[in-house]
N, C-alpha and C. Protein backbone atom coordinates (compact mmCIF):
# COMPACT_ATOMS: atom_id res chain seq x y z
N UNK A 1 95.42 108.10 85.22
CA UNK A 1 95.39 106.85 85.91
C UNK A 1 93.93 106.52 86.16
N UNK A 2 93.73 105.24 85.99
CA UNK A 2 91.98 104.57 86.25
C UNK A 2 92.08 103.69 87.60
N UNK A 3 91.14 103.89 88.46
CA UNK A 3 91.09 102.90 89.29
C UNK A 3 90.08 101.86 89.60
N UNK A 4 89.69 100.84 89.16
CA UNK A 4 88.41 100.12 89.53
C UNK A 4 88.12 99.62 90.35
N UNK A 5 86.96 99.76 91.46
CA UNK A 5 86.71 98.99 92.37
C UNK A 5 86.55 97.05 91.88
N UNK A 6 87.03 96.76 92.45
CA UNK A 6 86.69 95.15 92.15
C UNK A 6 85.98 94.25 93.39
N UNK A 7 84.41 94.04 93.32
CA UNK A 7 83.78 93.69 94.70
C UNK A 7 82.81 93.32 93.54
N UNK A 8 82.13 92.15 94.67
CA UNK A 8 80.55 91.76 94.16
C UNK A 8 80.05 92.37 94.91
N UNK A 9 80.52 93.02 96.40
CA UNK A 9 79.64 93.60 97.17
C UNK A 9 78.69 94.81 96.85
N UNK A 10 79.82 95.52 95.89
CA UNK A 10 79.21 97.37 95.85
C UNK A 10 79.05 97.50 93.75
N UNK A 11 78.28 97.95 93.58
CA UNK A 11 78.42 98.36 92.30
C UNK A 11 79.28 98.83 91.75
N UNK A 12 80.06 98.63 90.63
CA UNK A 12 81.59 98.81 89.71
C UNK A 12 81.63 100.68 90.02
N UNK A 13 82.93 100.66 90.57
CA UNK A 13 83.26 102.26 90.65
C UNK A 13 84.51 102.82 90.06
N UNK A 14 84.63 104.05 89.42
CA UNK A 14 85.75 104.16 88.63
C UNK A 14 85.90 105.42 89.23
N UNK A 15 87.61 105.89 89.61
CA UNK A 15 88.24 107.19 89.89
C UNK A 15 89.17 107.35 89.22
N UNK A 16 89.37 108.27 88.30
CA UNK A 16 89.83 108.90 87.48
C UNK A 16 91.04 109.83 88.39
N UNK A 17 92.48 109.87 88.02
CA UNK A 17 93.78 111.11 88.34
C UNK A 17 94.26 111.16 86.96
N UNK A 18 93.98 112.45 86.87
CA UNK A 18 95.25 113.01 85.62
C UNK A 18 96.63 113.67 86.44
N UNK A 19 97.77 112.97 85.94
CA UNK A 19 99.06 113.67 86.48
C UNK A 19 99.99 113.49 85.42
N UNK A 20 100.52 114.06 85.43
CA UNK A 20 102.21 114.09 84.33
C UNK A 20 103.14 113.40 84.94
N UNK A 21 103.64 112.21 84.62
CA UNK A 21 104.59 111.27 84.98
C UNK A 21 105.99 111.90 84.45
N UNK A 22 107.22 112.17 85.95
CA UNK A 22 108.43 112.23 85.59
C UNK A 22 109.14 111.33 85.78
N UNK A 23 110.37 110.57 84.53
CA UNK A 23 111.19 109.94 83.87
C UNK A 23 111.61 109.47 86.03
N UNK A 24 111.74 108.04 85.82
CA UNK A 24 112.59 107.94 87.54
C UNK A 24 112.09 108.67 88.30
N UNK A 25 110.84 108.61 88.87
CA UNK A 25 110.30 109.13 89.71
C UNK A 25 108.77 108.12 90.37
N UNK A 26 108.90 108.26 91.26
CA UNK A 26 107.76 107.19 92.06
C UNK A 26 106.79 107.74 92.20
N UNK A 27 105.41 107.45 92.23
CA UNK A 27 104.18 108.30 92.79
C UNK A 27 103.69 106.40 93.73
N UNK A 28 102.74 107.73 94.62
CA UNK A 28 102.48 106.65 95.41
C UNK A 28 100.98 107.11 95.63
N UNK A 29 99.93 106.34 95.18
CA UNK A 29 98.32 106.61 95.22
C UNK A 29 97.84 105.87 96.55
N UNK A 30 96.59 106.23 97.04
CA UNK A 30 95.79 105.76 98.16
C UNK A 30 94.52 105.19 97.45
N UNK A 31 93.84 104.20 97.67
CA UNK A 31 92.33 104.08 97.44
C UNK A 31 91.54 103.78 98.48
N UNK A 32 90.36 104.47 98.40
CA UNK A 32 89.57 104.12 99.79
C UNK A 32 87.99 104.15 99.28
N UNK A 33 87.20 103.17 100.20
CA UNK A 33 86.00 102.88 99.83
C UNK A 33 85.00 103.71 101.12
N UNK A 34 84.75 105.03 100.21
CA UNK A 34 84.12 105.47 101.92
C UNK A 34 82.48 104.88 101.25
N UNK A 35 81.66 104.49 102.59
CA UNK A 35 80.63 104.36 102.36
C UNK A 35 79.20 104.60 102.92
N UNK A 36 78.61 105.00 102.79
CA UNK A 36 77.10 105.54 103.63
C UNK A 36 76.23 104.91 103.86
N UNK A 37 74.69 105.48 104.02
CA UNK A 37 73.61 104.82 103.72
C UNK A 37 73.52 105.26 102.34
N UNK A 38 73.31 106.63 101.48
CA UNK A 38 73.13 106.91 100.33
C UNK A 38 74.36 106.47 99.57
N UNK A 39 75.51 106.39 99.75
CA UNK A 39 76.63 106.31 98.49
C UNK A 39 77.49 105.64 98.69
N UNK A 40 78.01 104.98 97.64
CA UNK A 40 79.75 104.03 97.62
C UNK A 40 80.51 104.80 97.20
N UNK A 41 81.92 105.67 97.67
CA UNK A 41 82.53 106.56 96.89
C UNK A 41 83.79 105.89 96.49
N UNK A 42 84.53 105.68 95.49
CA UNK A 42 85.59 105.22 95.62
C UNK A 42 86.70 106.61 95.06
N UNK A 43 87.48 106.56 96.35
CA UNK A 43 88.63 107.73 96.42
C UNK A 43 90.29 107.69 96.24
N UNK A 44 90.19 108.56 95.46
CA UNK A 44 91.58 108.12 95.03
C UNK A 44 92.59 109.38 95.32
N UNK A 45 93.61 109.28 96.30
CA UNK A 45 94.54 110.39 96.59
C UNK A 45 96.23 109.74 96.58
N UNK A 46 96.81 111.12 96.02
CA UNK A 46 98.69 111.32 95.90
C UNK A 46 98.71 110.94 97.67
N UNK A 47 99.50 110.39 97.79
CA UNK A 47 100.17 110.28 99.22
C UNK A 47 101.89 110.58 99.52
N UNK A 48 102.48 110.19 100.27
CA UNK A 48 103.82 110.57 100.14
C UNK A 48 104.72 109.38 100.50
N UNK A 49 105.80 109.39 100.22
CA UNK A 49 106.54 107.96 100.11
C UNK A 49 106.64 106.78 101.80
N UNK A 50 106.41 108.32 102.23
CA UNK A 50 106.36 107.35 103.59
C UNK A 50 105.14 106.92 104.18
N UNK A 51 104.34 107.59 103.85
CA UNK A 51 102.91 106.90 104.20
C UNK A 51 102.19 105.56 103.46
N UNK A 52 102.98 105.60 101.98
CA UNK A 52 102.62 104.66 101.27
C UNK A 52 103.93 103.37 101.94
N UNK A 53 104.63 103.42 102.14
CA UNK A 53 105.43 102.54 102.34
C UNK A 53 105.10 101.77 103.52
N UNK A 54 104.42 102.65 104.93
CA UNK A 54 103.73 102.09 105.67
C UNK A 54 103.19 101.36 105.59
N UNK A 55 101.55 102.05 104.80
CA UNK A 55 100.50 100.99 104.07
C UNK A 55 100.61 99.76 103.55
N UNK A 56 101.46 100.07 102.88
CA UNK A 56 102.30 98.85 101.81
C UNK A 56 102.65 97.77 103.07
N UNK A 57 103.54 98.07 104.33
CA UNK A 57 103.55 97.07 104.68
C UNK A 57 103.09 96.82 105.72
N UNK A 58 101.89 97.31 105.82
CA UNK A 58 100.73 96.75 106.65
C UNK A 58 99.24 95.97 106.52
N UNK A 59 99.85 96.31 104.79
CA UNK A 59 98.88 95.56 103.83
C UNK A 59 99.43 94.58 103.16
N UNK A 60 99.85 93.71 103.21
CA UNK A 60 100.71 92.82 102.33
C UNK A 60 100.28 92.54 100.90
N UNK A 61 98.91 92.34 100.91
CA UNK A 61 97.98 91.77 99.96
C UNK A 61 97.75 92.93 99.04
N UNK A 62 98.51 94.05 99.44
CA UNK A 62 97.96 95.11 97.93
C UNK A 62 99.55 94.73 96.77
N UNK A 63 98.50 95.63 96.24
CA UNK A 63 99.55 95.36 94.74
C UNK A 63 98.88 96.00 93.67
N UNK A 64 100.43 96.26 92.53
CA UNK A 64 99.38 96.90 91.62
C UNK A 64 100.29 96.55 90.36
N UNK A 65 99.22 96.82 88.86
CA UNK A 65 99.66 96.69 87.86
C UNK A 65 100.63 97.26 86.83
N UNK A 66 101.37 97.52 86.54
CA UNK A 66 101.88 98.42 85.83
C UNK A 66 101.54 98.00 84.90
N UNK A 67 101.20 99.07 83.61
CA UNK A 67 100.84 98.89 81.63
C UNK A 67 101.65 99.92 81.04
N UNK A 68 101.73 99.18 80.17
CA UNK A 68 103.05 99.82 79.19
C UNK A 68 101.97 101.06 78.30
């Protein structure tokens, strides 16, 4: 899985997960922009169905792509 930051604010950031996808099965990812004085990190973590479901609806505005 690729994740791209999309901002004019911070310079283009890419996080990389390798996982093995099972047939009917959900994964649920986190992204987060930690940031410093030295660095923009963009982080990408597995979460669990209920934490993402939270997020999800406390964020209305996320969303994501699926590709064939």
């Amino acid at each position: 899985m690729c994740v791209t930051l999309q901002s004019s604010l911070f310079p283009q950031r890419v996080e990389l997960a390798h996982f093995t996808a099972e047939a009917e099965r959900v994964y649920y990812y986190r992204t987060r922009l930690i940031v410093s004085r030295s660095v923009e990190l963009l982080e990408l973590s597995l979460i669990d169905s209920d934490q993402a479901k939270y997020l999800i609806a406390s964020f209305p505005l996320s969303l994501s792509n699926p590709k064939k």
